[in-house]
Protein backbone atom coordinates (compact mmCIF):
# COMPACT_ATOMS: atom_id res chain seq x y z
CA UNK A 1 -31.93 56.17 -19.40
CA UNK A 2 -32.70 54.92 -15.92
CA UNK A 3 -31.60 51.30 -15.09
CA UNK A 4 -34.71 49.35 -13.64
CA UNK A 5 -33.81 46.38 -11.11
CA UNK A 6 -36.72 44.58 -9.67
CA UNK A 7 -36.48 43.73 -5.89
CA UNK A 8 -37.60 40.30 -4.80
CA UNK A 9 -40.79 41.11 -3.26
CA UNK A 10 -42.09 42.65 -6.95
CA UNK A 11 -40.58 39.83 -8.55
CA UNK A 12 -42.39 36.97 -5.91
CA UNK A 13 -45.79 39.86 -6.74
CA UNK A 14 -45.51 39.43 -10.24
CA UNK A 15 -44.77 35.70 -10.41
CA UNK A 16 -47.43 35.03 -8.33
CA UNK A 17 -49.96 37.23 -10.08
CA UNK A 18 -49.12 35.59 -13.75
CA UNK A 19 -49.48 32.41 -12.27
CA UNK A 20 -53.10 32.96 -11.18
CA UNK A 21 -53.91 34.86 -14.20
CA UNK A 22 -52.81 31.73 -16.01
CA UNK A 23 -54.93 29.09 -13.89
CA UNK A 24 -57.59 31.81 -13.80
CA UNK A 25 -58.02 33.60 -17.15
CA UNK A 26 -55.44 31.58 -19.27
CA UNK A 27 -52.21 31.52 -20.91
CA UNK A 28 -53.14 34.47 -23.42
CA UNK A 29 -54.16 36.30 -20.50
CA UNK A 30 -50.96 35.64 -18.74
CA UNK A 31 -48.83 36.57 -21.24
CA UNK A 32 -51.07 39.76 -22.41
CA UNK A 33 -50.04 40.54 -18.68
CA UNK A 34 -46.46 39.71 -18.67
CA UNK A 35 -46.21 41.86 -21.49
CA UNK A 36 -47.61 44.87 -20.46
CA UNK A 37 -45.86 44.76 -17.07
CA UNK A 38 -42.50 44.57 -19.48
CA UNK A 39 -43.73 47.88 -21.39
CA UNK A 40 -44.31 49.49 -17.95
CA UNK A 41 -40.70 48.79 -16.85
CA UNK A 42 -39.61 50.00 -20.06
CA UNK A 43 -41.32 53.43 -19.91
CA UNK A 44 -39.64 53.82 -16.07
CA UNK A 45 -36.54 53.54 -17.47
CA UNK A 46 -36.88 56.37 -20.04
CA UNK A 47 -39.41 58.41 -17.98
CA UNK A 48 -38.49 57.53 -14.08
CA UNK A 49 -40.76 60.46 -12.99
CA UNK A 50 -43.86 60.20 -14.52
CA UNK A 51 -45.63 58.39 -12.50
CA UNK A 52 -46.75 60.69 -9.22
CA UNK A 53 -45.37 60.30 -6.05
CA UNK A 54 -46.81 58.79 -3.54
CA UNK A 55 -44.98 60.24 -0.14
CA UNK A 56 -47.35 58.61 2.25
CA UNK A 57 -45.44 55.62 1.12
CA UNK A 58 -41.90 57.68 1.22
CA UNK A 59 -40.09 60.86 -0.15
CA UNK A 60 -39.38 59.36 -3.47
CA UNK A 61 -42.19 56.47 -3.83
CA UNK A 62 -44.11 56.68 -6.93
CA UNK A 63 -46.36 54.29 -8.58
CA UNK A 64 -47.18 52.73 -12.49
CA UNK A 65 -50.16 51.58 -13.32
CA UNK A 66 -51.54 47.95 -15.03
CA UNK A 67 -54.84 48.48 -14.56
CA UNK A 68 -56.18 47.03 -11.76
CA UNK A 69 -52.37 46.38 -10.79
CA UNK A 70 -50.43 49.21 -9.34
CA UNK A 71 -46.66 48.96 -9.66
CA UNK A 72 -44.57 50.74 -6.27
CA UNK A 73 -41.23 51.78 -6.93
CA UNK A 74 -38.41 54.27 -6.39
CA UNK A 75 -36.77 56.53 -8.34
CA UNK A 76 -34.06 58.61 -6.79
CA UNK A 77 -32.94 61.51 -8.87
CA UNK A 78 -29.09 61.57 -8.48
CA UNK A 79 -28.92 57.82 -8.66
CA UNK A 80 -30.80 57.59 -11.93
CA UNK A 81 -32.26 53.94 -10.85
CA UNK A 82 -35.57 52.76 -10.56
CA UNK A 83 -36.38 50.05 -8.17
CA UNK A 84 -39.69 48.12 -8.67
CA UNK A 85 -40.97 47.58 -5.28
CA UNK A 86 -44.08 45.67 -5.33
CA UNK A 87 -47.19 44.86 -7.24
CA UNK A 88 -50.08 44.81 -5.86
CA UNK A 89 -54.23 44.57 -6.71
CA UNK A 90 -55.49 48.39 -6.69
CA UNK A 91 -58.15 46.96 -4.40
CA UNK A 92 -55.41 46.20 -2.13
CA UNK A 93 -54.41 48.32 1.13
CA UNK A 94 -51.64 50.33 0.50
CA UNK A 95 -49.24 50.99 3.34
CA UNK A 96 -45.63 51.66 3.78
CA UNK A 97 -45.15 48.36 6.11
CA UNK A 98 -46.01 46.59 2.94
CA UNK A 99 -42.46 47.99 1.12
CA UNK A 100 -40.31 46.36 3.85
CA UNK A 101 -38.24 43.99 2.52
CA UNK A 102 -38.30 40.62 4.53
């Protein structure tokens, strides 16, 4: 099993969207959210491939989906660790600038 870490631009993404989906939609909402984020991460660390790659973004960039949030991360092979990027709005522009850490 892979070991997922969460770098601090996901974790500031999905922080941030909670928090509006609480003022927004609700606590049930929120946590509905929080939840199936937390599934997500779990399926990337027994499945670290399946979702498809995404090599505009880099050699080994794939993405997870929470509909309408798509999850970024990286999964190298021989290092059997998943790295949660960022998560974004599927509306949103996707570019590689946007992985940069600051």
């Amino acid at each position: 099993m892979a070991r997922v870490v969460i770098a601090a631009s996901a974790s500031i993404d999905q922080a941030a969207i909670l928090t509006d989906l609480m003022a927004k939609a609700g606590p049930v909402t929120a946590v509905k959210f929080r939840n199936l984020f937390s599934a997500l991460f779990d399926r990337l660390a027994r499945h670290p491939e399946i979702g498809p790659l995404r090599p505009a973004l880099g050699p080994t960039i794939r993405i997870g989906i929470v509909p309408p949030y798509i999850v970024i991360y990286d999964h190298t092979p021989n290092d059997d660790v998943v790295t949660v990027l960022r998560i974004v709005h599927g509306r949103r522009r996707i570019s590689g600038a946007m992985l940069a850490e600051p």
